[in-house]
C-alpha atoms as a PDB file:
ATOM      1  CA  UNK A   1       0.000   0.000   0.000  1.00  0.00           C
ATOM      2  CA  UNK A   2       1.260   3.470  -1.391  1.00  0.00           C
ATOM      3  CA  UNK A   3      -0.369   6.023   0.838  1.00  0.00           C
ATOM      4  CA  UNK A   4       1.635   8.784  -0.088  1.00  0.00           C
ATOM      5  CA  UNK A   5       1.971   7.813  -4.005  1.00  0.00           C
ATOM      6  CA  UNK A   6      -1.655   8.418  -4.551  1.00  0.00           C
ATOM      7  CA  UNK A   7      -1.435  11.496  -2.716  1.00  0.00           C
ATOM      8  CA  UNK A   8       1.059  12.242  -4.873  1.00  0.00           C
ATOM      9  CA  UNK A   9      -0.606  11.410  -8.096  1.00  0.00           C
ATOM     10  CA  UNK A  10      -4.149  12.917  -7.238  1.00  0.00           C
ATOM     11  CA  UNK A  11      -2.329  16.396  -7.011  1.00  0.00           C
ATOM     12  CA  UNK A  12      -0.122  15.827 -10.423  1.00  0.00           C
ATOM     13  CA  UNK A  13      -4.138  14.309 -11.812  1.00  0.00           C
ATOM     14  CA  UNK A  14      -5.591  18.049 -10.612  1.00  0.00           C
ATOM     15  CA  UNK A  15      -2.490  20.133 -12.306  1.00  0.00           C
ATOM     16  CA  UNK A  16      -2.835  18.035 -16.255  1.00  0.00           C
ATOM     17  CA  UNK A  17      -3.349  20.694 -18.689  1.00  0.00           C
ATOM     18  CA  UNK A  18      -2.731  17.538 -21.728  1.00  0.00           C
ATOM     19  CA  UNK A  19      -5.769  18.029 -24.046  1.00  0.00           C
ATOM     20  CA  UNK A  20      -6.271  21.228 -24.861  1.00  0.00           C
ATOM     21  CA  UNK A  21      -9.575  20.606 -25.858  1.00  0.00           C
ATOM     22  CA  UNK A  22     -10.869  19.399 -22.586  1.00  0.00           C
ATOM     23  CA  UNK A  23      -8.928  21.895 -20.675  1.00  0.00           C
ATOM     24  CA  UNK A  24     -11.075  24.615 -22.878  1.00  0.00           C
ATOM     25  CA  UNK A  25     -14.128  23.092 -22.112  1.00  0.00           C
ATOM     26  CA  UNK A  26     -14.100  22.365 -18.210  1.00  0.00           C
ATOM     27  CA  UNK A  27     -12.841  25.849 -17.850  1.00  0.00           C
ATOM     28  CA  UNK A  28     -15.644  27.165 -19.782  1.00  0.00           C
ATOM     29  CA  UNK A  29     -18.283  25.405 -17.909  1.00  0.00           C
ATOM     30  CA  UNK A  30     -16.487  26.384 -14.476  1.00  0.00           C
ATOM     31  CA  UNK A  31     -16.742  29.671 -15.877  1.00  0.00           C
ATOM     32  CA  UNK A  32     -20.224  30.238 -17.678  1.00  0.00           C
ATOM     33  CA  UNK A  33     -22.154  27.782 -14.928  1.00  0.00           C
ATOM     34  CA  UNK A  34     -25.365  26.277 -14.972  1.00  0.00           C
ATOM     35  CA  UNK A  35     -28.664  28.695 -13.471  1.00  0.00           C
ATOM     36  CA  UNK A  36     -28.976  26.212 -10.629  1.00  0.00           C
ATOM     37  CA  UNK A  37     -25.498  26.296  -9.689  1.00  0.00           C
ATOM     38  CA  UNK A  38     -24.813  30.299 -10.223  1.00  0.00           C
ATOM     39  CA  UNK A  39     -23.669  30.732  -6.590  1.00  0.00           C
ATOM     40  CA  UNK A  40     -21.127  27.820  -6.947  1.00  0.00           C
ATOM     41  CA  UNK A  41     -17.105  28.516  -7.118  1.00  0.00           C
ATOM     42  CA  UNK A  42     -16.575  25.025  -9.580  1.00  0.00           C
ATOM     43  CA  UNK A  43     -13.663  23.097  -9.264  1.00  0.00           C
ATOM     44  CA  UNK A  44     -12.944  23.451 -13.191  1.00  0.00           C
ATOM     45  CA  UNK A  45     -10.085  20.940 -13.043  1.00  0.00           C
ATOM     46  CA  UNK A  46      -9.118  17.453 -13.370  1.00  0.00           C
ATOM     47  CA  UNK A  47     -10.945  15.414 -11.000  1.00  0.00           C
ATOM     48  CA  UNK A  48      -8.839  12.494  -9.405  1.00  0.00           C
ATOM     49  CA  UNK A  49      -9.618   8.869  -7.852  1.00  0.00           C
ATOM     50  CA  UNK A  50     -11.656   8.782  -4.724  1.00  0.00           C
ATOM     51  CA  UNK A  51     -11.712   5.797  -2.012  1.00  0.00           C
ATOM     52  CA  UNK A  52      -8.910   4.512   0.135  1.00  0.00           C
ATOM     53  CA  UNK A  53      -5.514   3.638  -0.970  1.00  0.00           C
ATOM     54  CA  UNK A  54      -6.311  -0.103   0.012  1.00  0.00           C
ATOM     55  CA  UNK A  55      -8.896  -0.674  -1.629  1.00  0.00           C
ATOM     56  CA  UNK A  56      -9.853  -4.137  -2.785  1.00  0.00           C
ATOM     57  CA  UNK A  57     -12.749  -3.391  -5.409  1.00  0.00           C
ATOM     58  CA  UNK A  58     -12.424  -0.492  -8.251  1.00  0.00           C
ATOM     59  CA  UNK A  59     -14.917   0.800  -9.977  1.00  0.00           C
ATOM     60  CA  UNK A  60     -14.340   2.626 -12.742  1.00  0.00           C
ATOM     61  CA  UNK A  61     -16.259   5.527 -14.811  1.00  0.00           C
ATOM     62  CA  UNK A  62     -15.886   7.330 -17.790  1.00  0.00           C
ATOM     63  CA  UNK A  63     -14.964  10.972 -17.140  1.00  0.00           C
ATOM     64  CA  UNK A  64     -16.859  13.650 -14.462  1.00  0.00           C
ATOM     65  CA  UNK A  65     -20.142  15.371 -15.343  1.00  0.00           C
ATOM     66  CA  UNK A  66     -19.680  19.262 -16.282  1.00  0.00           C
ATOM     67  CA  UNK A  67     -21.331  19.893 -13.770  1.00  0.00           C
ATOM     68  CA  UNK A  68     -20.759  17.213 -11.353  1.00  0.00           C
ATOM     69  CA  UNK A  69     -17.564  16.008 -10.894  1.00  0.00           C
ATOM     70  CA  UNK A  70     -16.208  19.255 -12.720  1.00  0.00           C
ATOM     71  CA  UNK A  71     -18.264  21.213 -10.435  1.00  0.00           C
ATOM     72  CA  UNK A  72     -17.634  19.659  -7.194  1.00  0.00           C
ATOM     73  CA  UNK A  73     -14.131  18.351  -7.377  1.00  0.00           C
ATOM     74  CA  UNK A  74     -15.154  14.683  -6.462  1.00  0.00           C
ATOM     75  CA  UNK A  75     -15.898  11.713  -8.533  1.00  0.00           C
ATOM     76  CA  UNK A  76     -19.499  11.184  -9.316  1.00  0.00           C
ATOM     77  CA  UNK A  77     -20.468  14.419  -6.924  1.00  0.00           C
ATOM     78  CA  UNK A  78     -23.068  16.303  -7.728  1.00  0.00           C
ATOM     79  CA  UNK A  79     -24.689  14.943 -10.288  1.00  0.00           C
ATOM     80  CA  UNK A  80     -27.534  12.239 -11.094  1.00  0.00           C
ATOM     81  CA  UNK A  81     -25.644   9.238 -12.268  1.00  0.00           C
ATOM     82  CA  UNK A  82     -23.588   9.716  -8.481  1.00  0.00           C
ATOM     83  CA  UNK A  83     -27.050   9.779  -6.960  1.00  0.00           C
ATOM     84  CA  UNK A  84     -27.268   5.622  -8.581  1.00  0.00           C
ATOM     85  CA  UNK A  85     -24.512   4.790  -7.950  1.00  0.00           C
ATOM     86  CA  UNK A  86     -23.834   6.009  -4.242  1.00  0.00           C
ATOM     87  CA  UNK A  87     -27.113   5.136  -3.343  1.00  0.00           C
ATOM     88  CA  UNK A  88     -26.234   1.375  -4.512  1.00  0.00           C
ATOM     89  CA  UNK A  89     -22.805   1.594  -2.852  1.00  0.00           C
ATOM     90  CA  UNK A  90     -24.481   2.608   0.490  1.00  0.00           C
ATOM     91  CA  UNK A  91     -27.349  -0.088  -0.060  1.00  0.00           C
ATOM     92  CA  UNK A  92     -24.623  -3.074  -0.079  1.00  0.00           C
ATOM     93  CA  UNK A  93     -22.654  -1.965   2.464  1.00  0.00           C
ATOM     94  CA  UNK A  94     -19.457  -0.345   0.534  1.00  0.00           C
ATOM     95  CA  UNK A  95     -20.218   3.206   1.286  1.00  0.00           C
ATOM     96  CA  UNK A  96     -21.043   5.118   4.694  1.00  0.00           C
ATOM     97  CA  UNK A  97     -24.207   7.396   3.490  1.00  0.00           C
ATOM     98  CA  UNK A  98     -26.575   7.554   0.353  1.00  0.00           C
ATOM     99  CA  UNK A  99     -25.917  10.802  -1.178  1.00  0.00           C
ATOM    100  CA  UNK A 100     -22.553  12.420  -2.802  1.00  0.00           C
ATOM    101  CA  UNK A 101     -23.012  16.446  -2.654  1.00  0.00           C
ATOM    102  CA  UNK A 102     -20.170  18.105  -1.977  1.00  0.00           C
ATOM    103  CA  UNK A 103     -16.575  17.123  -1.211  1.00  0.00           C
ATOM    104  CA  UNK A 104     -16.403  17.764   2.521  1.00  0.00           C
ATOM    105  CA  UNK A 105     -20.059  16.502   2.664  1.00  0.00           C
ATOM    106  CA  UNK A 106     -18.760  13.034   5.259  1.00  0.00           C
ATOM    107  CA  UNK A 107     -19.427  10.658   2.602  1.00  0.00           C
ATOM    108  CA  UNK A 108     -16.397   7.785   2.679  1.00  0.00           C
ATOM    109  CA  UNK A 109     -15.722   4.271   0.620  1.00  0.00           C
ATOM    110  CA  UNK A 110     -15.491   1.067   2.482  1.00  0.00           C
ATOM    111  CA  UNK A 111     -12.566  -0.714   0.538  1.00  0.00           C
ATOM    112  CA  UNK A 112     -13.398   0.641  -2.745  1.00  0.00           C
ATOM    113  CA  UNK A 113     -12.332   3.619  -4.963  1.00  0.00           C
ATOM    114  CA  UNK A 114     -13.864   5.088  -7.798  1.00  0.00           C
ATOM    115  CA  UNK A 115     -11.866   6.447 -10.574  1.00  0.00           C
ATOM    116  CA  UNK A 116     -12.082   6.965 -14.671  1.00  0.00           C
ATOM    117  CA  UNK A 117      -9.988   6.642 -17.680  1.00  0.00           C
ATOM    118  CA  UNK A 118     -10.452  10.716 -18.650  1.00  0.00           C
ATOM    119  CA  UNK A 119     -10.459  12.675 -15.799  1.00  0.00           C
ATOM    120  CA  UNK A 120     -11.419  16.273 -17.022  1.00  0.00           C
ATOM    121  CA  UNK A 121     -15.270  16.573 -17.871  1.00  0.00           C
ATOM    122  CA  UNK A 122     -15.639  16.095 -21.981  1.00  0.00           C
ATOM    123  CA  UNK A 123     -17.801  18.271 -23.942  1.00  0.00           C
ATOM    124  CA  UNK A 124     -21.265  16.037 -24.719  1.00  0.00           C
ATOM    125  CA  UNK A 125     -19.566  13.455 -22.041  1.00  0.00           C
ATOM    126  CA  UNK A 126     -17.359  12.149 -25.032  1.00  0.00           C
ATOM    127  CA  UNK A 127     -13.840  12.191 -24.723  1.00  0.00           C
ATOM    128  CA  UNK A 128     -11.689  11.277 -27.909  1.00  0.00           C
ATOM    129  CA  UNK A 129      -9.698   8.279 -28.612  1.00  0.00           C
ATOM    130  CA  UNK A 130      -6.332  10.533 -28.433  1.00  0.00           C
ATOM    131  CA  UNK A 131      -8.015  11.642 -25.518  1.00  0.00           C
ATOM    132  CA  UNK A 132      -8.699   8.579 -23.802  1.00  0.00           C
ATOM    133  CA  UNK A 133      -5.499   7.398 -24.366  1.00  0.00           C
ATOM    134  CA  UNK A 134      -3.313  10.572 -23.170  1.00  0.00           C
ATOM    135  CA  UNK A 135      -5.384   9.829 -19.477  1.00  0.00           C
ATOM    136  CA  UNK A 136      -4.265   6.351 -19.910  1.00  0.00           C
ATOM    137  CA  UNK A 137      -0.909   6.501 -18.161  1.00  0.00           C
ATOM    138  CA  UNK A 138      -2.780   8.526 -14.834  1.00  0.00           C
ATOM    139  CA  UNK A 139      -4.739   4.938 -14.759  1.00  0.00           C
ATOM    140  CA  UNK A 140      -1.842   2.889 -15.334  1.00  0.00           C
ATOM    141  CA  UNK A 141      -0.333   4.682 -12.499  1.00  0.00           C
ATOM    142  CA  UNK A 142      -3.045   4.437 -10.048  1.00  0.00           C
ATOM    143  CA  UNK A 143      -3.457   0.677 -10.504  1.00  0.00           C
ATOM    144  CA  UNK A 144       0.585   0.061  -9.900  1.00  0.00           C
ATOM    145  CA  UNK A 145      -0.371   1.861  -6.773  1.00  0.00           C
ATOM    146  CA  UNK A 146      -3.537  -0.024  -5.923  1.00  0.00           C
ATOM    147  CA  UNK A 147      -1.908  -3.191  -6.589  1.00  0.00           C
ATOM    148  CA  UNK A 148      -0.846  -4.980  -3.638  1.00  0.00           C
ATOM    149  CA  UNK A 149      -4.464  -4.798  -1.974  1.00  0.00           C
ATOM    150  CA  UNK A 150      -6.733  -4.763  -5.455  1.00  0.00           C
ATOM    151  CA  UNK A 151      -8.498  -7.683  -6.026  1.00  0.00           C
ATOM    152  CA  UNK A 152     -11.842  -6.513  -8.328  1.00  0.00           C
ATOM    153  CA  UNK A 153     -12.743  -3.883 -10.499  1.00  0.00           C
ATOM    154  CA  UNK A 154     -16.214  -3.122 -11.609  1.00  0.00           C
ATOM    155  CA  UNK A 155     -16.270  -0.963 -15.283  1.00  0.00           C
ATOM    156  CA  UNK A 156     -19.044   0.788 -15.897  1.00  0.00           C
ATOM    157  CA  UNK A 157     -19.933   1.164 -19.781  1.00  0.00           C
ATOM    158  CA  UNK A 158     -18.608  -0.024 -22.890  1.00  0.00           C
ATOM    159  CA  UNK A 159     -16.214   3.216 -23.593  1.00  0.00           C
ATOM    160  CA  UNK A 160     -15.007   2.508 -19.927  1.00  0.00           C
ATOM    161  CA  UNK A 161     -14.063  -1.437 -20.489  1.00  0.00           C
ATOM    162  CA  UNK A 162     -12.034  -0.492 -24.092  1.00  0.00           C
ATOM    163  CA  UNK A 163     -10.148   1.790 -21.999  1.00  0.00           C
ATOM    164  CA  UNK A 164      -9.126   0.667 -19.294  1.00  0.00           C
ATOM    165  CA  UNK A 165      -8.236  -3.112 -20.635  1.00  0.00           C
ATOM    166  CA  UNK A 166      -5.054  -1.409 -22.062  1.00  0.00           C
ATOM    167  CA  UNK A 167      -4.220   0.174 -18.815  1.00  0.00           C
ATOM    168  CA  UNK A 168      -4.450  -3.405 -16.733  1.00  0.00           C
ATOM    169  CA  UNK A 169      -2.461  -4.988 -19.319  1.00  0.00           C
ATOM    170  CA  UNK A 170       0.107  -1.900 -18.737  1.00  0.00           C
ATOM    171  CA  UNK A 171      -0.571  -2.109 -15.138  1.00  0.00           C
ATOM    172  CA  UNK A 172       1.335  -5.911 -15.194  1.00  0.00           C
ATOM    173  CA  UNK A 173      -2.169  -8.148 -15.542  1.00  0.00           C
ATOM    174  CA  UNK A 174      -2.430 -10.164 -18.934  1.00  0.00           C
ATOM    175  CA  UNK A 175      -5.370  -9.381 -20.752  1.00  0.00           C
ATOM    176  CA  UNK A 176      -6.912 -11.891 -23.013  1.00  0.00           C
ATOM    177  CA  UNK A 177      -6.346 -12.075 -26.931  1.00  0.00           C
ATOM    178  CA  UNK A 178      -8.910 -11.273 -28.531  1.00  0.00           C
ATOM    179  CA  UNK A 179      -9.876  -8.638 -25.829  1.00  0.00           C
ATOM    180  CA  UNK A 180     -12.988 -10.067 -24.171  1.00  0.00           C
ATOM    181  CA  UNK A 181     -15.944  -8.055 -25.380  1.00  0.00           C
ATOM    182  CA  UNK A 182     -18.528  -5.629 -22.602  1.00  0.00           C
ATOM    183  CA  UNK A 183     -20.832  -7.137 -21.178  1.00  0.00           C
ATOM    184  CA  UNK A 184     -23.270  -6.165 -18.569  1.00  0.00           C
ATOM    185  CA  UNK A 185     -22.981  -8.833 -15.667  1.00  0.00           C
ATOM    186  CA  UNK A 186     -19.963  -9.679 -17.910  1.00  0.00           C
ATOM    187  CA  UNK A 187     -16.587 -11.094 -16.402  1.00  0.00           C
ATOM    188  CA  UNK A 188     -12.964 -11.722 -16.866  1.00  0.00           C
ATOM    189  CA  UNK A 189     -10.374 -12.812 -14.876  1.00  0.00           C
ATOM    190  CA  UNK A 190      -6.861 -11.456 -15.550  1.00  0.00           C
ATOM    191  CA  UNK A 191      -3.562 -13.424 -14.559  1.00  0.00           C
ATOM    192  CA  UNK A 192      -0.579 -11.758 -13.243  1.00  0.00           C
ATOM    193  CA  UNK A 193       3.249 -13.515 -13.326  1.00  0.00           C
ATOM    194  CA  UNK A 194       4.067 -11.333 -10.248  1.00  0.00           C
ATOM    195  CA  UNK A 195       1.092 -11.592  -7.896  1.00  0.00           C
ATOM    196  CA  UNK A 196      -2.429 -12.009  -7.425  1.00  0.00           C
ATOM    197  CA  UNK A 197      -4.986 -11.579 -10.362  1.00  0.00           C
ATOM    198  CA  UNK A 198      -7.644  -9.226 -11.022  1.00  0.00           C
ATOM    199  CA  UNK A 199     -11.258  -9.990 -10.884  1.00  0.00           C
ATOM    200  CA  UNK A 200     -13.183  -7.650 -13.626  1.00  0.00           C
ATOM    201  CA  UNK A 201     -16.505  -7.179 -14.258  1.00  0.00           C
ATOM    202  CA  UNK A 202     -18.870  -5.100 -16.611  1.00  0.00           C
ATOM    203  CA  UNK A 203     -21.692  -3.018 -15.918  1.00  0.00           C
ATOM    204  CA  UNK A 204     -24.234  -0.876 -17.774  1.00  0.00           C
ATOM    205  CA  UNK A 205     -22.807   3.108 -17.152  1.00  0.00           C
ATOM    206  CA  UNK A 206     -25.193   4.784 -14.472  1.00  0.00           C
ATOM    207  CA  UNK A 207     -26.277   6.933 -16.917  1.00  0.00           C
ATOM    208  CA  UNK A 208     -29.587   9.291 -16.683  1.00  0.00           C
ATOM    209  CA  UNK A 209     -30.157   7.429 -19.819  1.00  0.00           C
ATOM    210  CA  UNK A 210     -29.591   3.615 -19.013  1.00  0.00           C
ATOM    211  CA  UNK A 211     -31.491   4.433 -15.376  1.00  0.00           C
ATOM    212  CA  UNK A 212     -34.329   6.259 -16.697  1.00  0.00           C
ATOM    213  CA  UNK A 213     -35.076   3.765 -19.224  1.00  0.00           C
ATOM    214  CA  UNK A 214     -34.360   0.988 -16.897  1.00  0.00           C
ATOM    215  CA  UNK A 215     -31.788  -0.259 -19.188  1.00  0.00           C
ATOM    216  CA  UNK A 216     -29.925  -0.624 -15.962  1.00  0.00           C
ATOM    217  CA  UNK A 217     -32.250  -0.762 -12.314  1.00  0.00           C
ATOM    218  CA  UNK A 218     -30.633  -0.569  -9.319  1.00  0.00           C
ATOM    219  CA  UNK A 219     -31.159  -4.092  -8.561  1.00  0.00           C
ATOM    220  CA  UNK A 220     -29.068  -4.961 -11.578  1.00  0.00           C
ATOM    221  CA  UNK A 221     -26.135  -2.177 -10.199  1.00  0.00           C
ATOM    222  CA  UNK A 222     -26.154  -3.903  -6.949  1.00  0.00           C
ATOM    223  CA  UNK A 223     -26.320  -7.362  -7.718  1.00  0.00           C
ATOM    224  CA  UNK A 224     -22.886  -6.829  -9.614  1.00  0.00           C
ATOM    225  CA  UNK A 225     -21.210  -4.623  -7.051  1.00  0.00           C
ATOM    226  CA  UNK A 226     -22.286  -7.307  -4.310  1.00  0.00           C
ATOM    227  CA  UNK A 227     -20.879  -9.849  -6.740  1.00  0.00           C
ATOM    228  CA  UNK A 228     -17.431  -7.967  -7.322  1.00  0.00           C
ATOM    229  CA  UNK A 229     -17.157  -7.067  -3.451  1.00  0.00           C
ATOM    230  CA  UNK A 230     -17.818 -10.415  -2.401  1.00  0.00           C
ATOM    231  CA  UNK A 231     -15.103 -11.952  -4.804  1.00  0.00           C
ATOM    232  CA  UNK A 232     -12.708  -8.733  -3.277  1.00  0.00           C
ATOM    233  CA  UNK A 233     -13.100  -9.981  -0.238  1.00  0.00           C
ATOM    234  CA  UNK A 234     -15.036  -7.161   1.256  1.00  0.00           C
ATOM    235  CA  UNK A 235     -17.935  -7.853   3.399  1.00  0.00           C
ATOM    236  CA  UNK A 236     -21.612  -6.737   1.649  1.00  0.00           C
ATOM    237  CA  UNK A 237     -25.293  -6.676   3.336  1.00  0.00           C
END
């Protein structure tokens, strides 16, 4: 366990000025604001990995919400997607309190962290494929870190899994050839030469789309993250 080397690398995550594009737009948003949020100072910046530095389960996103995660300064903060999946964290037993809605607001992981492949808030939540893969080595990193005590990773979406398959196999766990496909409820086990393996698992994104369609019901979100925390090792009600 790196304490201090995620420290380390959430402050170098919050200083990445990489894609000009992306810097553009979350500075824009931090600056124009939504109506509801006028009185807000946002954070406007990268937002970094949440949770524990020994965590056993990872779940990871896509990128933070304009004016979520870009707002607030906190993964999956804010916003209505945070609201699912907090709410299902808290509901098995991996999170202390429902909500997410501020940064100071209390709210702390039980052996999990939440991170995403791009970590600055994309314009239409879309990030590039140069994109994604300039945040790549910020993932790469934060696995190495996470390694001696990570055991399972939930990925939530398609655009999620394609990223961040590259980034275990950089990260020192062998990924599959062909590279097993998404799959909600989906899951992979991935070998490592020089210590445990890593459980992986897919989910439907938490989405206002997939939840208000019920593409993806909160039963379905926490039957996999009680599946993933039980195969961590982490207890689950």
């Amino acid at each position: 366990m790196n304490t201090s080397g995620l420290s380390v690398l959430d402050r170098r995550i919050e200083g990445c000025r990489a894609c000009p594009r992306l810097v553009d737009w979350r500075e824009e948003v931090a600056r124009t604001k939504r109506a509801a949020f006028a009185d807000w100072s946002y954070w406007g910046r990268p937002v970094p990995g949440f949770g524990p530095p020994d965590a056993r389960l990872l779940i990871v996103g896509l990128a933070p919400a304009a004016h979520g995660g870009n707002r607030t300064g906190r993964m999956f903060t804010g916003d209505r997607s945070g609201d699912v999946l907090y709410r299902a964290m808290y509901d098995v037993g991996l999170a202390s309190q429902p909500t997410a809605v501020t940064a100071d607001d209390g709210l702390e992981l039980l052996g999990v962290r939440v991170t995403s492949p791009v970590h600055c808030a994309p314009p239409a939540n879309k990030p590039t494929p140069a994109e994604r893969d300039t945040c790549r080595p910020w993932l790469v990193q934060e696995l190495e870190l996470l390694r001696t005590t990570l055991r399972a990773v939930v990925v939530l979406g398609a655009f999620g899994w394609q990223a961040a398959l590259p980034a275990f196999a950089e990260a020192g766990w062998a990924v599959p050839r062909p590279r097993p496909a998404f799959a909600h409820g989906g899951h992979v086990t991935l070998d490592a030469s020089d210590g445990p393996g890593l459980d992986v698992f897919g989910c439907f994104h938490v989405s206002q789309r997939n939840t208000f369609t019920g593409r993806l019901t909160p039963e379905m979100l926490r039957d996999v993250l009680r599946t993933a925390a039980d195969t961590a090792g982490l207890p689950t009600e």
